[in-house]
PDB file of N, CA and C in Angstrom:
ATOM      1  N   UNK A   1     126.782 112.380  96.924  1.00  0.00           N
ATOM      2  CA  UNK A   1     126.721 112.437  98.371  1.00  0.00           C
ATOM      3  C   UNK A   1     125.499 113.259  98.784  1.00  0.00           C
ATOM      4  N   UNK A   2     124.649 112.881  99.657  1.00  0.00           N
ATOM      5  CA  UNK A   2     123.781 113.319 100.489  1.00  0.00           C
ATOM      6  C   UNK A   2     123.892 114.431 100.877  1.00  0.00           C
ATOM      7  N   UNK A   3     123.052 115.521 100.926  1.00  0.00           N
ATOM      8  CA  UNK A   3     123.688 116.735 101.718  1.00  0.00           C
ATOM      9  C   UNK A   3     122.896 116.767 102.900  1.00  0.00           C
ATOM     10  N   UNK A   4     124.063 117.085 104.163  1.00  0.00           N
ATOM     11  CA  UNK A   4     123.473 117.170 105.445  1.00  0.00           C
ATOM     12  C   UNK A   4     122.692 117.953 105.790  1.00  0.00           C
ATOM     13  N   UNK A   5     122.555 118.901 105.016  1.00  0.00           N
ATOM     14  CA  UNK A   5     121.145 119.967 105.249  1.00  0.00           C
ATOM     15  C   UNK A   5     119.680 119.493 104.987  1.00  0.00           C
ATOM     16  N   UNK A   6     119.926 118.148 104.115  1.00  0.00           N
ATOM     17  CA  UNK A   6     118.764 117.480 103.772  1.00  0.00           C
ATOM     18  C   UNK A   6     118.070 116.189 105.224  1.00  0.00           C
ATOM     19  N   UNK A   7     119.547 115.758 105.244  1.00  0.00           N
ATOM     20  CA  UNK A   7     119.334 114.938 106.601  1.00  0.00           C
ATOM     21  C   UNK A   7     118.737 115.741 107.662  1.00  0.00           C
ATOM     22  N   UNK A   8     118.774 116.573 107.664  1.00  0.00           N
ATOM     23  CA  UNK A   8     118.608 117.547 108.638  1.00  0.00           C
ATOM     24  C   UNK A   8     117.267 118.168 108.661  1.00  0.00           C
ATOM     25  N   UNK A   9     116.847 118.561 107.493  1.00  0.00           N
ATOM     26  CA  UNK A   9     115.364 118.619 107.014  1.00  0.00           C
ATOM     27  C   UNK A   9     114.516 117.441 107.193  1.00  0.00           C
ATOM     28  N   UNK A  10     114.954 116.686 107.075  1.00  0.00           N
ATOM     29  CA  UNK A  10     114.386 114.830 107.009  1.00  0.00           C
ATOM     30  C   UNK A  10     114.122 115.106 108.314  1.00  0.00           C
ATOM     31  N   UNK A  11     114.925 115.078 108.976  1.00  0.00           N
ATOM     32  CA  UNK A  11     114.605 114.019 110.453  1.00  0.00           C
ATOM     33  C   UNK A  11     113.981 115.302 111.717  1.00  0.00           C
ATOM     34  N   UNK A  12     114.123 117.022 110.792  1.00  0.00           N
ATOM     35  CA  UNK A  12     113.151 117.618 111.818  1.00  0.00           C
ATOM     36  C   UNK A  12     111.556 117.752 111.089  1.00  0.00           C
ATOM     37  N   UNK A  13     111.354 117.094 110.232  1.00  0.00           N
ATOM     38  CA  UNK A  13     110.080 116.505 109.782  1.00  0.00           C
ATOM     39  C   UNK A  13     110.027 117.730 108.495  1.00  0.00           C
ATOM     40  N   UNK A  14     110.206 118.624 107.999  1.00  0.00           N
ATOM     41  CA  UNK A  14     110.537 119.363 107.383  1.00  0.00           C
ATOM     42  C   UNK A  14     110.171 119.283 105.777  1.00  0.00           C
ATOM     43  N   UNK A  15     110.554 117.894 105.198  1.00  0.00           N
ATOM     44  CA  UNK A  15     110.997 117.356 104.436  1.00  0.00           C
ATOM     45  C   UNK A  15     109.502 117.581 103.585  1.00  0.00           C
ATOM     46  N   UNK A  16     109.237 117.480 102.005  1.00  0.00           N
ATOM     47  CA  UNK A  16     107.838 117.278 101.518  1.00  0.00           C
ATOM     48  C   UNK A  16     108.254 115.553 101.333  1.00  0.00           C
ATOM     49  N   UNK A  17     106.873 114.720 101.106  1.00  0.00           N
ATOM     50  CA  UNK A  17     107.141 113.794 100.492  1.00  0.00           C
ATOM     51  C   UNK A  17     107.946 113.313  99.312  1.00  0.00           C
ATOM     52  N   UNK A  18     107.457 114.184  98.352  1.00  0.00           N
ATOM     53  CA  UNK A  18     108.425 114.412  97.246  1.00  0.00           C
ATOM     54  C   UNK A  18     109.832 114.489  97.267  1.00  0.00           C
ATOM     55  N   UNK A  19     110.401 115.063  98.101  1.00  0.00           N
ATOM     56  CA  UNK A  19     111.377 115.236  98.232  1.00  0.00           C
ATOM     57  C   UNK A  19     112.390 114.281  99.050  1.00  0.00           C
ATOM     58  N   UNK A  20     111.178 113.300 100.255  1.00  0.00           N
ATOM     59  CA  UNK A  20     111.932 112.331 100.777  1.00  0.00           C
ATOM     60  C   UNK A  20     112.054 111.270  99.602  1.00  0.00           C
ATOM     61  N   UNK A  21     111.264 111.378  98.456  1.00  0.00           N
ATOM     62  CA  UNK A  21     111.453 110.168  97.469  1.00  0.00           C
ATOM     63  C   UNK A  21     112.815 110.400  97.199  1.00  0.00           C
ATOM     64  N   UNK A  22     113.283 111.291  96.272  1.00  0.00           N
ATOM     65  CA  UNK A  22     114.634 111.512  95.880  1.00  0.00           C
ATOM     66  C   UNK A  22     115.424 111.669  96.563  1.00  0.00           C
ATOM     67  N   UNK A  23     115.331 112.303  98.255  1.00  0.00           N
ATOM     68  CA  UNK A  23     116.436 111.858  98.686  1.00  0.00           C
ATOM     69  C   UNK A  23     116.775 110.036  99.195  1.00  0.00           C
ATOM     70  N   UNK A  24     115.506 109.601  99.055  1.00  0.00           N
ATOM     71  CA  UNK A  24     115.626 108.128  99.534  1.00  0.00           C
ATOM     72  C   UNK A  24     116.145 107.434  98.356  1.00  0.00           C
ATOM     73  N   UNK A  25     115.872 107.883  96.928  1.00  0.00           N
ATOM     74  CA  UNK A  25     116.294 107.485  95.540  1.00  0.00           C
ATOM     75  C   UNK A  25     117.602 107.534  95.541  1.00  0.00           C
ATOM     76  N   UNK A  26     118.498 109.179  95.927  1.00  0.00           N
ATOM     77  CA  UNK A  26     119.584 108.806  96.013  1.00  0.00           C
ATOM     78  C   UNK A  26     120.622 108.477  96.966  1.00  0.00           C
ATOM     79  N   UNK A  27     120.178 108.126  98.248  1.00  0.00           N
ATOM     80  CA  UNK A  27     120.485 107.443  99.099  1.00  0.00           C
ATOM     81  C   UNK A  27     120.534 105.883  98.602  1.00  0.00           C
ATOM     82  N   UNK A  28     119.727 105.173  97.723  1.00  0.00           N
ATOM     83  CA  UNK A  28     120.087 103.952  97.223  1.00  0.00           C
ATOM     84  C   UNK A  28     120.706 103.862  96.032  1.00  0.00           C
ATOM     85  N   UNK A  29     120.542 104.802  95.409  1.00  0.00           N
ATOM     86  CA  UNK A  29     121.822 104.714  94.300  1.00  0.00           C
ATOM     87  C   UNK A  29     123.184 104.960  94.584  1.00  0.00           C
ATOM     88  N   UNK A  30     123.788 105.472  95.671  1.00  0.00           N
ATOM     89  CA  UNK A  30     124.822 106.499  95.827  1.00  0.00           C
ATOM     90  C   UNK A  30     125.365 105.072  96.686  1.00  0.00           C
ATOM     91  N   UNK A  31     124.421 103.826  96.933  1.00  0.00           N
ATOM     92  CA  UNK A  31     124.963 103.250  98.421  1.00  0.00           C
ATOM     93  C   UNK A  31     125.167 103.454  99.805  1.00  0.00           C
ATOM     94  N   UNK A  32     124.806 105.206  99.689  1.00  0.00           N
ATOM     95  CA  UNK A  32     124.811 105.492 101.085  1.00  0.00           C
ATOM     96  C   UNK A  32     124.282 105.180 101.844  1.00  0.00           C
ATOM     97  N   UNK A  33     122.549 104.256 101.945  1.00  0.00           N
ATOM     98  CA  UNK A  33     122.175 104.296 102.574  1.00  0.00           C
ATOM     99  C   UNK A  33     122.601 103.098 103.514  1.00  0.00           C
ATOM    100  N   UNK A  34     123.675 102.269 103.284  1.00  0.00           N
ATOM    101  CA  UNK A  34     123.904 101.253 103.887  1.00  0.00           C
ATOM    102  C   UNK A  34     124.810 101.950 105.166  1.00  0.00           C
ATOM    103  N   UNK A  35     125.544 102.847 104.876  1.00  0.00           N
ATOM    104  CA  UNK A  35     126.217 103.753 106.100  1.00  0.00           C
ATOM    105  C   UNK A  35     125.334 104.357 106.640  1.00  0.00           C
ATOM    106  N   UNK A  36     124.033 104.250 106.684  1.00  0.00           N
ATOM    107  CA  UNK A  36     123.262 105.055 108.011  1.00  0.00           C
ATOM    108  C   UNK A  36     123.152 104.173 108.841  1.00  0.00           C
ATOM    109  N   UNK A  37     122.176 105.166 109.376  1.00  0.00           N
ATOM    110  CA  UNK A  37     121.459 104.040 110.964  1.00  0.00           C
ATOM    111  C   UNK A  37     119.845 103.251 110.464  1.00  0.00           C
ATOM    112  N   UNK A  38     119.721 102.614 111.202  1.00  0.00           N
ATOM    113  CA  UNK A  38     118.852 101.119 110.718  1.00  0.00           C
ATOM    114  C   UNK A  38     117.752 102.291 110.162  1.00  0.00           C
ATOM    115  N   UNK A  39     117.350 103.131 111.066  1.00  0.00           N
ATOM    116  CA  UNK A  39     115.810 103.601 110.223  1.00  0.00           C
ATOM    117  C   UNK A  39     116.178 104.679 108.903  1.00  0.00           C
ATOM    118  N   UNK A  40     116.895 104.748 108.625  1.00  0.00           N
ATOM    119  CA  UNK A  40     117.146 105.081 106.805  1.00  0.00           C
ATOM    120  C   UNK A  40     116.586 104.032 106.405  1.00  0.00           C
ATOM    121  N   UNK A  41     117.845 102.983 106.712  1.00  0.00           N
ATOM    122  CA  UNK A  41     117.346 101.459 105.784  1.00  0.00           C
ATOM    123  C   UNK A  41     116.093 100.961 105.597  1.00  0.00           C
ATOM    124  N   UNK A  42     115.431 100.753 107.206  1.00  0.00           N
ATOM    125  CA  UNK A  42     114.111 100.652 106.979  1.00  0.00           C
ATOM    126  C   UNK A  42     113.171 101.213 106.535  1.00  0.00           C
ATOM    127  N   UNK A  43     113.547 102.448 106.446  1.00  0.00           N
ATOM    128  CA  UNK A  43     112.538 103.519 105.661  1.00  0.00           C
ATOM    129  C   UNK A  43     112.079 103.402 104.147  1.00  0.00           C
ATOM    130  N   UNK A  44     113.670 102.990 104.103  1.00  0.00           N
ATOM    131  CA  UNK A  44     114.373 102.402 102.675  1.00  0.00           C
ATOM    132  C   UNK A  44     113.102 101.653 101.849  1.00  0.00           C
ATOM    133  N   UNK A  45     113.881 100.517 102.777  1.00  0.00           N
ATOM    134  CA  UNK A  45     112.739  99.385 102.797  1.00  0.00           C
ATOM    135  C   UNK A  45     111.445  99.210 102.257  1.00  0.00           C
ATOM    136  N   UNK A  46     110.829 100.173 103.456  1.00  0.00           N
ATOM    137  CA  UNK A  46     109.275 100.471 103.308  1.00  0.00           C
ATOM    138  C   UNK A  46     108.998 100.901 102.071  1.00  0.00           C
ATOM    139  N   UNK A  47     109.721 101.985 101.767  1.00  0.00           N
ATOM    140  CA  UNK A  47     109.459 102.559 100.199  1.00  0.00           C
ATOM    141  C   UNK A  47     109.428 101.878  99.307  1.00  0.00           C
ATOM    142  N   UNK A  48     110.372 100.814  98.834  1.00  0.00           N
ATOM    143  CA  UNK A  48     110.470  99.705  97.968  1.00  0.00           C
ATOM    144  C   UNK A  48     109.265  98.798  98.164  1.00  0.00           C
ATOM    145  N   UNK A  49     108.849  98.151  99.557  1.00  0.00           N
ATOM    146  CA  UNK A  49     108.282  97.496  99.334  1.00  0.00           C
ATOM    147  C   UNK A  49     106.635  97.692  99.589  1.00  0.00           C
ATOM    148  N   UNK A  50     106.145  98.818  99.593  1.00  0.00           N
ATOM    149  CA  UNK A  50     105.266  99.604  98.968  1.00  0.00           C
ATOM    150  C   UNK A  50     104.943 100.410  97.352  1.00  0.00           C
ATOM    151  N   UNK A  51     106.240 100.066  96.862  1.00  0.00           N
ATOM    152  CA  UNK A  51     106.135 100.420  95.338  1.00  0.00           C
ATOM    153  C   UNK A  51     106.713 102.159  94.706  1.00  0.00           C
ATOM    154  N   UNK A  52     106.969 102.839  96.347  1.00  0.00           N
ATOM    155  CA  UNK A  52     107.485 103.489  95.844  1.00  0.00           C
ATOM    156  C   UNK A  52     108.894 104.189  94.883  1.00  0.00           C
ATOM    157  N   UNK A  53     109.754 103.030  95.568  1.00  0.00           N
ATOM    158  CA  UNK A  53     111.258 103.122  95.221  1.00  0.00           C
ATOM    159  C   UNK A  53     111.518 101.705  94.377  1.00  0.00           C
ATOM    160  N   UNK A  54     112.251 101.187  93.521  1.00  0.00           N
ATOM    161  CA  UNK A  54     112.357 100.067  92.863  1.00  0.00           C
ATOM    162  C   UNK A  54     114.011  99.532  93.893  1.00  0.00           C
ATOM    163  N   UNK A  55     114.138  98.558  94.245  1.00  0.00           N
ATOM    164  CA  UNK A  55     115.077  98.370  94.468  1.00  0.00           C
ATOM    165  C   UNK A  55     116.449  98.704  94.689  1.00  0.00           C
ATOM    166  N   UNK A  56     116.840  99.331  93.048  1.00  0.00           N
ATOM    167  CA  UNK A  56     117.875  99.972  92.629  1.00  0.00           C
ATOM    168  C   UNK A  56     117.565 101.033  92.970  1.00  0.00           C
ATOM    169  N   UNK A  57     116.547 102.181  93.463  1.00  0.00           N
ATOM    170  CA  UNK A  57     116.117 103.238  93.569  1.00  0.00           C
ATOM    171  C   UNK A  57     115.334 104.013  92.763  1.00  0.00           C
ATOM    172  N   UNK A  58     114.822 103.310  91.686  1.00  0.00           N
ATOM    173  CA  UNK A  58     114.183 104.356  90.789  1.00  0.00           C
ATOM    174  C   UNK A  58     112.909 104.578  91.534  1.00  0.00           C
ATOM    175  N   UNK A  59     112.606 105.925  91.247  1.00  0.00           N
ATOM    176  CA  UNK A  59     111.062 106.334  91.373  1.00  0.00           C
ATOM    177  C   UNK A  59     110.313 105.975  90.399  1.00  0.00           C
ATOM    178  N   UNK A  60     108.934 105.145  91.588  1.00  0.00           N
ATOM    179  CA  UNK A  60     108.307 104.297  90.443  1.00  0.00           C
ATOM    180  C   UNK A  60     107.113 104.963  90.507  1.00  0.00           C
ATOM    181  N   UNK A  61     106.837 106.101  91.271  1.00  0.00           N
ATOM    182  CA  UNK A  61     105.429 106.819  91.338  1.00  0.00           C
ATOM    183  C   UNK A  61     105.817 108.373  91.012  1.00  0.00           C
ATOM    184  N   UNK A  62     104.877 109.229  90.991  1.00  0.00           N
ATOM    185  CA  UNK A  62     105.096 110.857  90.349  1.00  0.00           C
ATOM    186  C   UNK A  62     105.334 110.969  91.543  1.00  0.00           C
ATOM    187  N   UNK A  63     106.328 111.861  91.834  1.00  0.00           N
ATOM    188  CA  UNK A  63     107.001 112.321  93.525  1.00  0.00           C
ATOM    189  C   UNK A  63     105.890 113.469  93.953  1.00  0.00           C
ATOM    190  N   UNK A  64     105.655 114.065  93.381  1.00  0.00           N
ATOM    191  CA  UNK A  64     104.670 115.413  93.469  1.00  0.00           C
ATOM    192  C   UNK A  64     103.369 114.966  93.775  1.00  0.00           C
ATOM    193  N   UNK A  65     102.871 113.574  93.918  1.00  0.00           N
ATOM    194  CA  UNK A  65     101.763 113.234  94.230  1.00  0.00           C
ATOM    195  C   UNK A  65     101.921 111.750  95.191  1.00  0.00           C
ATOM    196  N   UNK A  66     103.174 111.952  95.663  1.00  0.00           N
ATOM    197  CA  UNK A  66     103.342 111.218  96.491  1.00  0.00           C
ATOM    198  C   UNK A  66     102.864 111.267  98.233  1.00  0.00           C
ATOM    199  N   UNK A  67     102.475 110.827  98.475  1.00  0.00           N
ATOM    200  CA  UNK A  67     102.267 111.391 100.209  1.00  0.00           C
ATOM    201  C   UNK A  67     100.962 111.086 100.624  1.00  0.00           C
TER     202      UNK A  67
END
């Protein structure tokens, strides 16, 4: 499960890149991200289909040099 302190970091911009990878990683492994609101998903999205996230969620780039 997601921790809301992270959501919370996320969305007051807070967040490093790095760190939105894995939480976006396990937001698609966990399934959670289908219980958010559309712009998780799409965010989702974007990540995958830019190469950062694989489908299933793996990180497909070094998170630390992500951004």
């Amino acid at each position: 499960m997601v921790d809301v302190g992270d959501i919370i970091e996320y969305e007051c911009g807070d967040m490093s890149p790095a760190r939105i990878l894995k939480m976006f990683s396990a937001l698609i492994k966990s399934g959670e991200i289908r219980g958010l609101q559309g712009h998780y998903q799409r965010t989702a999205r974007q990540l995958i289909d830019s190469g950062y996230l694989s489908p299933s969620g793996d990180i497909l780039v070094d998170p630390t040099i992500a951004g």
